[in-house]
PDB file of N, CA and C in Angstrom:
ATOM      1  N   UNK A   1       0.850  -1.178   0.000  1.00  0.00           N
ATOM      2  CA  UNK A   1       0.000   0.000   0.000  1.00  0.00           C
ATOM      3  C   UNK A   1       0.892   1.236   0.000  1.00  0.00           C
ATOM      4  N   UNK A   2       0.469   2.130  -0.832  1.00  0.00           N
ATOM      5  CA  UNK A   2       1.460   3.254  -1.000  1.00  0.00           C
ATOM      6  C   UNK A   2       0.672   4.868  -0.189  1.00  0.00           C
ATOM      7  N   UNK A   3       1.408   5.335   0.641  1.00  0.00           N
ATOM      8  CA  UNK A   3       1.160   6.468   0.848  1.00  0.00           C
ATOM      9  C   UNK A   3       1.091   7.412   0.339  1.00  0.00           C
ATOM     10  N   UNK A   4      -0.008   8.626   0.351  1.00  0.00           N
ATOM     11  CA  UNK A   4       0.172   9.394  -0.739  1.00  0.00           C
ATOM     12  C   UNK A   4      -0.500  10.640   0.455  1.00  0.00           C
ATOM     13  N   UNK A   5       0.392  12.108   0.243  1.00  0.00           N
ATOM     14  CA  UNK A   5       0.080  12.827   1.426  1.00  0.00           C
ATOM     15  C   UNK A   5      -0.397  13.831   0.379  1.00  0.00           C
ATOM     16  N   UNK A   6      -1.390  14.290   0.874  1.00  0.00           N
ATOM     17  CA  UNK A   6      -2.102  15.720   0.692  1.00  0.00           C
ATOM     18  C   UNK A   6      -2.387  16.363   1.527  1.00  0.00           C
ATOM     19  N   UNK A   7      -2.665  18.180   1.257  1.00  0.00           N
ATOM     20  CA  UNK A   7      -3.060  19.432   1.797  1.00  0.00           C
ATOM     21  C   UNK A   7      -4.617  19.318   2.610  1.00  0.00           C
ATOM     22  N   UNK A   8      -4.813  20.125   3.658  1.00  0.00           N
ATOM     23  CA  UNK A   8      -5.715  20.131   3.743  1.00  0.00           C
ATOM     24  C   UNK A   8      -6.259  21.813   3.239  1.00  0.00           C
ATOM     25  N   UNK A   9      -7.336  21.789   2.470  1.00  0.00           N
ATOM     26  CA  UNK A   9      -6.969  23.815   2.768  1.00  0.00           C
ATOM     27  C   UNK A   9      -7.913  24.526   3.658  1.00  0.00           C
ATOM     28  N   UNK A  10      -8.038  25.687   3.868  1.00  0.00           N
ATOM     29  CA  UNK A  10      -8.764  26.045   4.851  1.00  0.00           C
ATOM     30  C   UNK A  10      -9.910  26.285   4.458  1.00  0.00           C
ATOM     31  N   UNK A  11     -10.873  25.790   3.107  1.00  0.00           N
ATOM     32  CA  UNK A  11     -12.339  25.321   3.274  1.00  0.00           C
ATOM     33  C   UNK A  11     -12.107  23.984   3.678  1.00  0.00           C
ATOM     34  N   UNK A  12     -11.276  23.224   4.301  1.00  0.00           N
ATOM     35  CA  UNK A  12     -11.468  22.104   4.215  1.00  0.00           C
ATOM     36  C   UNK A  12     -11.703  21.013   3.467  1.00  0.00           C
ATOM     37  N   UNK A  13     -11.047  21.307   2.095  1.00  0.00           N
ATOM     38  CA  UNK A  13     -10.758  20.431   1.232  1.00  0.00           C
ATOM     39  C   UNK A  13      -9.791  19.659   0.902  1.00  0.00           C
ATOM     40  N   UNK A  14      -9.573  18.786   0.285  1.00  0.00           N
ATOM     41  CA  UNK A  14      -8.246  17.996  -0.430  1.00  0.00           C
ATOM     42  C   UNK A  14      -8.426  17.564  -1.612  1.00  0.00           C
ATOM     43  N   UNK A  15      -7.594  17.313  -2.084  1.00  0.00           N
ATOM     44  CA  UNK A  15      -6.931  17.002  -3.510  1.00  0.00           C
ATOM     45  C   UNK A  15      -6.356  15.432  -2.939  1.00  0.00           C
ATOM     46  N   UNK A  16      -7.801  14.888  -3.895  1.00  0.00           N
ATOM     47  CA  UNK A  16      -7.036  13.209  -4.048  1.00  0.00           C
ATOM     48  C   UNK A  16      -6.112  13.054  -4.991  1.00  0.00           C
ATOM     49  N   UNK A  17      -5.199  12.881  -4.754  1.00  0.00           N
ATOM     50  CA  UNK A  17      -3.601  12.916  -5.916  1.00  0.00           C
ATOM     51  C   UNK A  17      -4.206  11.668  -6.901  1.00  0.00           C
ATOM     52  N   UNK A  18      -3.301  12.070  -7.734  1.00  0.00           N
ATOM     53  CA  UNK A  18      -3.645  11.638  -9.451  1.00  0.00           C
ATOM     54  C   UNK A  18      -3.793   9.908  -9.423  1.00  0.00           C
ATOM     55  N   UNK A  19      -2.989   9.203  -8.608  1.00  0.00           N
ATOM     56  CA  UNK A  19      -2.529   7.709  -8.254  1.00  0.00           C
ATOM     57  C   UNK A  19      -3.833   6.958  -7.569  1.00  0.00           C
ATOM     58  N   UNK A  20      -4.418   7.540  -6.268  1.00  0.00           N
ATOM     59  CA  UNK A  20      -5.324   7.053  -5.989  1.00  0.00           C
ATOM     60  C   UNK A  20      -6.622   7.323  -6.413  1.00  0.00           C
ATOM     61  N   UNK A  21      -7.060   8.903  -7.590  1.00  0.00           N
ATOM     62  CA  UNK A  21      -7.790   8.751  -8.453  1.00  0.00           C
ATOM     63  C   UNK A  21      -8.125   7.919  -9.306  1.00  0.00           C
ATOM     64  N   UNK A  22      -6.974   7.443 -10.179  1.00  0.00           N
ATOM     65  CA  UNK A  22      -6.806   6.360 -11.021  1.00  0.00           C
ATOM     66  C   UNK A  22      -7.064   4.966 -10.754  1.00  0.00           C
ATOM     67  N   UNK A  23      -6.718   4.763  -9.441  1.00  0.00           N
ATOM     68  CA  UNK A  23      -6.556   3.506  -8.830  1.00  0.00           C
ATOM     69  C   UNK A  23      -8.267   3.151  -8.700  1.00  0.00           C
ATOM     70  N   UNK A  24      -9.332   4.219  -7.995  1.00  0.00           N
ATOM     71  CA  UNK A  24     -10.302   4.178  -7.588  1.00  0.00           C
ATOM     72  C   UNK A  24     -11.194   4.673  -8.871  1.00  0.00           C
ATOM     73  N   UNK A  25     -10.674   4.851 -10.051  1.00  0.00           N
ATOM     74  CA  UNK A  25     -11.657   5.290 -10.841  1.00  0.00           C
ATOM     75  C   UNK A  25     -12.694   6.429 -10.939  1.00  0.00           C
ATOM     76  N   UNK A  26     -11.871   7.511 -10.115  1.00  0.00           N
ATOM     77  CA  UNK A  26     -12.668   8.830 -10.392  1.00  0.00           C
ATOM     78  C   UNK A  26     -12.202   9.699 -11.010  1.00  0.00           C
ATOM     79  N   UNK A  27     -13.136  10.197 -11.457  1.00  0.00           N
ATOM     80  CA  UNK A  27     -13.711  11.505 -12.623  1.00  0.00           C
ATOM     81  C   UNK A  27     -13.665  12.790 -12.035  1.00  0.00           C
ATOM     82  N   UNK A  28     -13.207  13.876 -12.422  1.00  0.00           N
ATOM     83  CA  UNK A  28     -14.028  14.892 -12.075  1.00  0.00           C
ATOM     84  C   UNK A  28     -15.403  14.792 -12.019  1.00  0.00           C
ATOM     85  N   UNK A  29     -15.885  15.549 -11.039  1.00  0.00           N
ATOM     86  CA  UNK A  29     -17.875  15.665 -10.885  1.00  0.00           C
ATOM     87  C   UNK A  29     -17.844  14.358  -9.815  1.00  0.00           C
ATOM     88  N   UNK A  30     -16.954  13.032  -9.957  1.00  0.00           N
ATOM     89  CA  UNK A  30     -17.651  11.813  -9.332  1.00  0.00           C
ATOM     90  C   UNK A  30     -17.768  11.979  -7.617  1.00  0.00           C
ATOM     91  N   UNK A  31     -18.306  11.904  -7.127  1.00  0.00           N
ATOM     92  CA  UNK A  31     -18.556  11.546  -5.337  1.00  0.00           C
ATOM     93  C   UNK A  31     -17.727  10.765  -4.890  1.00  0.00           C
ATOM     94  N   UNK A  32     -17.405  11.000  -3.621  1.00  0.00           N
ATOM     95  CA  UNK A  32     -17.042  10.116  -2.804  1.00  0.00           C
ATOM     96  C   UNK A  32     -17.004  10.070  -1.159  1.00  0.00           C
ATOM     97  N   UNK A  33     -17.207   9.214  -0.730  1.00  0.00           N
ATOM     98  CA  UNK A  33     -17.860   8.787   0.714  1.00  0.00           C
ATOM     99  C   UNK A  33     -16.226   8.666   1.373  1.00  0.00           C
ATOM    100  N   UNK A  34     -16.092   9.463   2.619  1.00  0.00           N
ATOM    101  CA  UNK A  34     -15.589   9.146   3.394  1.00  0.00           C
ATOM    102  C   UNK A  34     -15.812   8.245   4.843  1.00  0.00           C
ATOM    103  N   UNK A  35     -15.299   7.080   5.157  1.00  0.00           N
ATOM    104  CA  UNK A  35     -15.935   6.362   6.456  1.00  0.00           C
ATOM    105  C   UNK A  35     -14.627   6.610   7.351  1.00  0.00           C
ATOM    106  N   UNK A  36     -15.628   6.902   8.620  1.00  0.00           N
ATOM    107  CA  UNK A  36     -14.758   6.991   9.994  1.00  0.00           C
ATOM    108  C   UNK A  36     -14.341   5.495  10.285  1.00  0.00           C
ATOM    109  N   UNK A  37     -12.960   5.183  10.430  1.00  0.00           N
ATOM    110  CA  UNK A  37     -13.092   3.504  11.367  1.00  0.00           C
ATOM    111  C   UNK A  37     -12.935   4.222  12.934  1.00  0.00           C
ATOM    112  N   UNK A  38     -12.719   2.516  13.427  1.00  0.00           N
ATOM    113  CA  UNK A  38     -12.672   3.061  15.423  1.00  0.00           C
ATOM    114  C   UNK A  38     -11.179   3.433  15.579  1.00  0.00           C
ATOM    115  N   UNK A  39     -10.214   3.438  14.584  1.00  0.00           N
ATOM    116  CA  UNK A  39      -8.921   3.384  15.103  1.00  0.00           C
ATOM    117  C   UNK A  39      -8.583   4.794  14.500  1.00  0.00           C
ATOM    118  N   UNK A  40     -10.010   5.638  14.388  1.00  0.00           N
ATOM    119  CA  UNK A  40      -9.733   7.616  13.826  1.00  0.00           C
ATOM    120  C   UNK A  40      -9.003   7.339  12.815  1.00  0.00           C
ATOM    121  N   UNK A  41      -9.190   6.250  11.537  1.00  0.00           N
ATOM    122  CA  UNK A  41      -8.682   6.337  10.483  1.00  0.00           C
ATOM    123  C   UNK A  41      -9.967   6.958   9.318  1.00  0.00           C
ATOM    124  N   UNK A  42      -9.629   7.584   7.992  1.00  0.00           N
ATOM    125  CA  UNK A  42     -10.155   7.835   7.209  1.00  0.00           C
ATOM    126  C   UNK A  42     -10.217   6.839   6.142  1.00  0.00           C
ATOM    127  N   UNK A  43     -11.033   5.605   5.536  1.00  0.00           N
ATOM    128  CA  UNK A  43     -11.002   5.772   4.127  1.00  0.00           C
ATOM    129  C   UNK A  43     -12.476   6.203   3.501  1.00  0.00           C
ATOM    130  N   UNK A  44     -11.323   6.019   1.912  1.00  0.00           N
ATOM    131  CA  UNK A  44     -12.115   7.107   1.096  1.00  0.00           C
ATOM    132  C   UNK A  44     -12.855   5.962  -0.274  1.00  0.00           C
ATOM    133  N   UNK A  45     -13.880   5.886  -0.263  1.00  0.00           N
ATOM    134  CA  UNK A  45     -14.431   4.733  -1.588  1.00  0.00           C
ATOM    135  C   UNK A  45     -15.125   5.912  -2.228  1.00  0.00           C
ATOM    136  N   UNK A  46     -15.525   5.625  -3.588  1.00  0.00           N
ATOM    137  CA  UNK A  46     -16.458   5.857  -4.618  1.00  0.00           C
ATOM    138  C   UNK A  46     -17.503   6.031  -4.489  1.00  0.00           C
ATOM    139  N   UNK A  47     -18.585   7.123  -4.153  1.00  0.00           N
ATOM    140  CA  UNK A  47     -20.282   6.418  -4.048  1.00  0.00           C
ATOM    141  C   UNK A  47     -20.929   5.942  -5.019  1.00  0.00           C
ATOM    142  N   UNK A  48     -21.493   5.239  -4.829  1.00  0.00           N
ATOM    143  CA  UNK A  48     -22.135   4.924  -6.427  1.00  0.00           C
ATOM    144  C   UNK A  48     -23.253   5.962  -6.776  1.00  0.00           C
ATOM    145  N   UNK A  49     -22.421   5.262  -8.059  1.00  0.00           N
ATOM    146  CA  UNK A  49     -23.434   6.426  -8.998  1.00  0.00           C
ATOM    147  C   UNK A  49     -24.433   6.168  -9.458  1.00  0.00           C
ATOM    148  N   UNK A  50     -25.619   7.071  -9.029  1.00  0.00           N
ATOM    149  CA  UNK A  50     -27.101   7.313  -9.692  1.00  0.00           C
ATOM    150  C   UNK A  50     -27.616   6.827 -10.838  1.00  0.00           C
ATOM    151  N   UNK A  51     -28.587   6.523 -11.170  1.00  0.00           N
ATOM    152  CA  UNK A  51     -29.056   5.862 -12.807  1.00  0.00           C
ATOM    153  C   UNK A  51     -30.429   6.167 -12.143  1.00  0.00           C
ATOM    154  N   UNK A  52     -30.769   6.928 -13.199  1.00  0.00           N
ATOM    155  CA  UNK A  52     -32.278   7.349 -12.855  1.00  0.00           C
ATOM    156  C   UNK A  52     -33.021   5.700 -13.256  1.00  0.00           C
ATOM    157  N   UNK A  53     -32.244   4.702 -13.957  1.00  0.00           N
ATOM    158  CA  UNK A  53     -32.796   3.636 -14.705  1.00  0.00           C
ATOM    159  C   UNK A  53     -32.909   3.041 -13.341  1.00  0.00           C
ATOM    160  N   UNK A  54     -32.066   3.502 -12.384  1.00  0.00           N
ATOM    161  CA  UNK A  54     -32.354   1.986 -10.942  1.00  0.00           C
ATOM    162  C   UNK A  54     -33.712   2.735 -10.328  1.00  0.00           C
ATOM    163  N   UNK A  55     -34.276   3.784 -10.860  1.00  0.00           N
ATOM    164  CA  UNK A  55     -35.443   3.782  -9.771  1.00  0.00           C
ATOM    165  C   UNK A  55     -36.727   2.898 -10.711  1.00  0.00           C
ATOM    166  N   UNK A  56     -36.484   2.416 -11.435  1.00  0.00           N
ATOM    167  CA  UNK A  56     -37.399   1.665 -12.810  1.00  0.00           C
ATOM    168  C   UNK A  56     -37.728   0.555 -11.702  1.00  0.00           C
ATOM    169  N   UNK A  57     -39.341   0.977 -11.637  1.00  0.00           N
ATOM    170  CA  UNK A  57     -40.113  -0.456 -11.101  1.00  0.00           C
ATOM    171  C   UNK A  57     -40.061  -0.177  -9.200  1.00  0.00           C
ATOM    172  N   UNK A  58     -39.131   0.740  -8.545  1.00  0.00           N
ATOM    173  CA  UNK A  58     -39.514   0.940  -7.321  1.00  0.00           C
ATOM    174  C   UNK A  58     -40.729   1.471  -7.110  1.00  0.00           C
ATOM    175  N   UNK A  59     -41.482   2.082  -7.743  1.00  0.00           N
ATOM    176  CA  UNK A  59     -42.941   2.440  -7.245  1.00  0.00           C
ATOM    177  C   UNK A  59     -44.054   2.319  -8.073  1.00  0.00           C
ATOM    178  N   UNK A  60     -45.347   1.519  -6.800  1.00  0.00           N
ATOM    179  CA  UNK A  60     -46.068   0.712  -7.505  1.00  0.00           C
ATOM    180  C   UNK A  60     -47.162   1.670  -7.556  1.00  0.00           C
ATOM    181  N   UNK A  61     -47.545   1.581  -9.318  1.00  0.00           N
ATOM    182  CA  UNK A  61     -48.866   2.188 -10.038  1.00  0.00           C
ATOM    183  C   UNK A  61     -49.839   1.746 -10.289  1.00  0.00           C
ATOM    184  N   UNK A  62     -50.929   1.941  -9.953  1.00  0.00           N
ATOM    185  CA  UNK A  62     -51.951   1.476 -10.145  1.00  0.00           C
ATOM    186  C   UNK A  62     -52.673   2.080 -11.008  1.00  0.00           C
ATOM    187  N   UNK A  63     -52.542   1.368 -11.991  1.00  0.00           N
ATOM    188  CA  UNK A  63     -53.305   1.581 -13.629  1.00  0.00           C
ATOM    189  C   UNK A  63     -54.998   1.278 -13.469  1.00  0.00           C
ATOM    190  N   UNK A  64     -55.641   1.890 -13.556  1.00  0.00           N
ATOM    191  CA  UNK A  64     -57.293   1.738 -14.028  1.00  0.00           C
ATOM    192  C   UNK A  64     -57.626   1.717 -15.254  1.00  0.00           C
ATOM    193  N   UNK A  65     -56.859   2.402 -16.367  1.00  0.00           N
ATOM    194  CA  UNK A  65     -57.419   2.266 -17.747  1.00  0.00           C
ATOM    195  C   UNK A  65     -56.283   1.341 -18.307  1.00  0.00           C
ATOM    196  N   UNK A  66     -56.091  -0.014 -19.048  1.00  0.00           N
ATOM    197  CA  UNK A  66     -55.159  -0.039 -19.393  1.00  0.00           C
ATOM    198  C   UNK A  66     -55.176  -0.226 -20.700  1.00  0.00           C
ATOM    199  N   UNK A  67     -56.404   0.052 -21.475  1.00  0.00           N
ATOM    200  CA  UNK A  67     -56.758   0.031 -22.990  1.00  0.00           C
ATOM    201  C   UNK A  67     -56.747   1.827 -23.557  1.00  0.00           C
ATOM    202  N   UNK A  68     -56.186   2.146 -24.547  1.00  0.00           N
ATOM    203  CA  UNK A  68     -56.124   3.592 -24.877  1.00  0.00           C
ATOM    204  C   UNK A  68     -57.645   3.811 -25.476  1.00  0.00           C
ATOM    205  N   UNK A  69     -58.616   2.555 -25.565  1.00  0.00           N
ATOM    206  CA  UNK A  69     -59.713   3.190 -25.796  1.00  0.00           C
ATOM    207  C   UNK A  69     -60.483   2.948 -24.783  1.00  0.00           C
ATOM    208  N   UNK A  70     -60.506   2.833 -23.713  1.00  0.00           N
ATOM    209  CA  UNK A  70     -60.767   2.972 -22.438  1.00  0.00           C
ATOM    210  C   UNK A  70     -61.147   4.600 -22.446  1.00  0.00           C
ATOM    211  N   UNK A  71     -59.510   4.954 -22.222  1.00  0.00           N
ATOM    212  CA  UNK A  71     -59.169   6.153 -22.190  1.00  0.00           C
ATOM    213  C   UNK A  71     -59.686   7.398 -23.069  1.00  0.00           C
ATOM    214  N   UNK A  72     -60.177   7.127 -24.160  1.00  0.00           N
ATOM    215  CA  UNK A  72     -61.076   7.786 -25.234  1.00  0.00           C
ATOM    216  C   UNK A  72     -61.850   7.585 -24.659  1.00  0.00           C
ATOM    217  N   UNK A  73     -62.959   6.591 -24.061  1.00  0.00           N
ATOM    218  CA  UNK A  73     -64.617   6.697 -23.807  1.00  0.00           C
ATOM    219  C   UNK A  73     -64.401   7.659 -22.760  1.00  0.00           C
ATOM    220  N   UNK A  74     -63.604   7.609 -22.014  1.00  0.00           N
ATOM    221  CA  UNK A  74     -63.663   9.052 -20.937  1.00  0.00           C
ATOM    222  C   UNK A  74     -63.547  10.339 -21.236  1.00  0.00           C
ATOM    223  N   UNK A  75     -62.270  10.351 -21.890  1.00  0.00           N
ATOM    224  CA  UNK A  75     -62.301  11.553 -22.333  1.00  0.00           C
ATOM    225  C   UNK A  75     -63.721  11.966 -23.327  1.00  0.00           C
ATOM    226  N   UNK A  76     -64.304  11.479 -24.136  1.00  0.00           N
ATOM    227  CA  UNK A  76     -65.355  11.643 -25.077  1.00  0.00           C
ATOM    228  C   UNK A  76     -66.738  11.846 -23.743  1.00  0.00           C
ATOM    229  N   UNK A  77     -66.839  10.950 -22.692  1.00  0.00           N
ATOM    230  CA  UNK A  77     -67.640  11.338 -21.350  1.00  0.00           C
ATOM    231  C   UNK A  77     -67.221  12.825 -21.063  1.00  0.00           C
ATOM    232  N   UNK A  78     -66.487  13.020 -20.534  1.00  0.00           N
ATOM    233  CA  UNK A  78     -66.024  14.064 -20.081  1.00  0.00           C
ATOM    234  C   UNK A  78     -66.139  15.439 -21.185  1.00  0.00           C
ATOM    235  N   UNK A  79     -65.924  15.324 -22.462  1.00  0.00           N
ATOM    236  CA  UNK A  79     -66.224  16.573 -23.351  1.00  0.00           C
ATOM    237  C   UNK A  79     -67.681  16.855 -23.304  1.00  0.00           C
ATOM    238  N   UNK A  80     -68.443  15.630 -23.203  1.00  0.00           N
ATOM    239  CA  UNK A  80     -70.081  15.477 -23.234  1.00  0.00           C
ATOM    240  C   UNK A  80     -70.659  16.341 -22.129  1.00  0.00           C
ATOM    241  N   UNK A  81     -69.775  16.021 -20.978  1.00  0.00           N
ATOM    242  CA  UNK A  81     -70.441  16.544 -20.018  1.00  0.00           C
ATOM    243  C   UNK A  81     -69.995  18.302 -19.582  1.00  0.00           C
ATOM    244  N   UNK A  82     -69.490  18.510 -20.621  1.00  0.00           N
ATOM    245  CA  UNK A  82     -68.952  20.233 -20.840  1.00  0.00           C
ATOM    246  C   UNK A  82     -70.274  20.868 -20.755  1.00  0.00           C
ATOM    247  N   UNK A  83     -70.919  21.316 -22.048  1.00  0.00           N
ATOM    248  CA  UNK A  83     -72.177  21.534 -21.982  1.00  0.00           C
ATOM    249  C   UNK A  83     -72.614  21.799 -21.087  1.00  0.00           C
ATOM    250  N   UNK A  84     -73.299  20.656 -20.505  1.00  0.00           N
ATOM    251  CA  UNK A  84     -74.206  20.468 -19.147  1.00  0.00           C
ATOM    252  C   UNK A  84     -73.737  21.193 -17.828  1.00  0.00           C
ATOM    253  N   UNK A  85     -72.609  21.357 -17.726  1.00  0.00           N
ATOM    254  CA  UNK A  85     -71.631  21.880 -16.845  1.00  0.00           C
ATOM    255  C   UNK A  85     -71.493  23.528 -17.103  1.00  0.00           C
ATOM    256  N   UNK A  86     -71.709  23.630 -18.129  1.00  0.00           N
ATOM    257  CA  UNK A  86     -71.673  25.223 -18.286  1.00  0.00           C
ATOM    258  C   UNK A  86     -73.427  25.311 -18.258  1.00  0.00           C
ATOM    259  N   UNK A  87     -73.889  25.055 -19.335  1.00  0.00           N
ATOM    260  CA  UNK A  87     -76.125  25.700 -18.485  1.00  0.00           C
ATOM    261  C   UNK A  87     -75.858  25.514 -16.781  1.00  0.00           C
ATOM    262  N   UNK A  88     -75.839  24.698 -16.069  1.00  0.00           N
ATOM    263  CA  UNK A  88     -75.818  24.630 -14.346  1.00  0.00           C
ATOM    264  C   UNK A  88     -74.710  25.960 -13.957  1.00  0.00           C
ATOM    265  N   UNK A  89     -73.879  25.715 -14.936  1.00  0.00           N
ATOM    266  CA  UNK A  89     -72.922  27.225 -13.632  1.00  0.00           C
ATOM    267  C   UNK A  89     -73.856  28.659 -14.489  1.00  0.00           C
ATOM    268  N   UNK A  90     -74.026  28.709 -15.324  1.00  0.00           N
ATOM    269  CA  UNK A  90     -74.728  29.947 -15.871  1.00  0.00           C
ATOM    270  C   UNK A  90     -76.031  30.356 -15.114  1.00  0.00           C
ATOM    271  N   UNK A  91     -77.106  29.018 -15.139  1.00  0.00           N
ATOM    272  CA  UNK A  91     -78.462  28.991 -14.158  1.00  0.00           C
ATOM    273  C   UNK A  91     -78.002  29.113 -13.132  1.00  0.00           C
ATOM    274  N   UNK A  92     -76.933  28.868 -12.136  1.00  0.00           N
ATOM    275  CA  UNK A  92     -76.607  29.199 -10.838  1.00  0.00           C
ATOM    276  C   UNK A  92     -76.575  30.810 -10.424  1.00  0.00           C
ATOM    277  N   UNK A  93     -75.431  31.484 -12.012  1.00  0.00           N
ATOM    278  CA  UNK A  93     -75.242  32.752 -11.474  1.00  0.00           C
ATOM    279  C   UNK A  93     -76.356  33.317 -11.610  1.00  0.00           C
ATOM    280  N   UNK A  94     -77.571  32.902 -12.559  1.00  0.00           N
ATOM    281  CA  UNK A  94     -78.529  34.002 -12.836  1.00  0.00           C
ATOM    282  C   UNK A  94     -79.679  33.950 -11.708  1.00  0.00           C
ATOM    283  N   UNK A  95     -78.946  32.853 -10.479  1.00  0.00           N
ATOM    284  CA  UNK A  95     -80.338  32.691  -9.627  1.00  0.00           C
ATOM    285  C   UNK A  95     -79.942  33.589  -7.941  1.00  0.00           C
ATOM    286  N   UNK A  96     -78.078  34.270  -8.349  1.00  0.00           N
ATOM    287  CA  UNK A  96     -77.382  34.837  -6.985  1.00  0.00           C
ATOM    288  C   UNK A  96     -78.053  36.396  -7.379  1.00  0.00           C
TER     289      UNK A  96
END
């Protein structure tokens, strides 16, 4: 195992030197997790990285229409019932 010393600066940053970048496979932009051990040592791993594709299938949908002409008889309900919906709000205002 090779030592490799870096700065700390006074935001409290460091510069992972070029060797254990390489070694660990990071990128500029990439994350990484620091873990405390019990012996007040630091290491430093990779976090993994995000894929909007891993949230595919964590949350469950509950489909009611699952025919697109399902979905037409409603919508075609629903234009029908425009009309009717406007005489009732019109007779409402003409009765305040």
């Amino acid at each position: 195992m090779q030592i490799q010393p870096t700065t700390i600066t006074q935001k409290g940053q460091v510069t992972i030197p070029a060797p254990v970048r390489k070694a660990l496979g990071l990128k500029s932009g990439d994350q990484v997790k620091f873990i405390l051990t019990k012996k007040k040592e630091a290491k430093i791993k990779p976090a993994k990285r995000f894929s909007i594709m891993s949230l595919y299938g964590s949350l469950k949908v509950k489909v009611k229409y699952k025919a697109t002409d399902d979905i037409y008889k409603i919508i075609k309900q629903e234009e029908q019932a425009w009309p009717e919906a406007a005489v009732e709000r019109d007779q409402k205002s003409k009765i305040r």
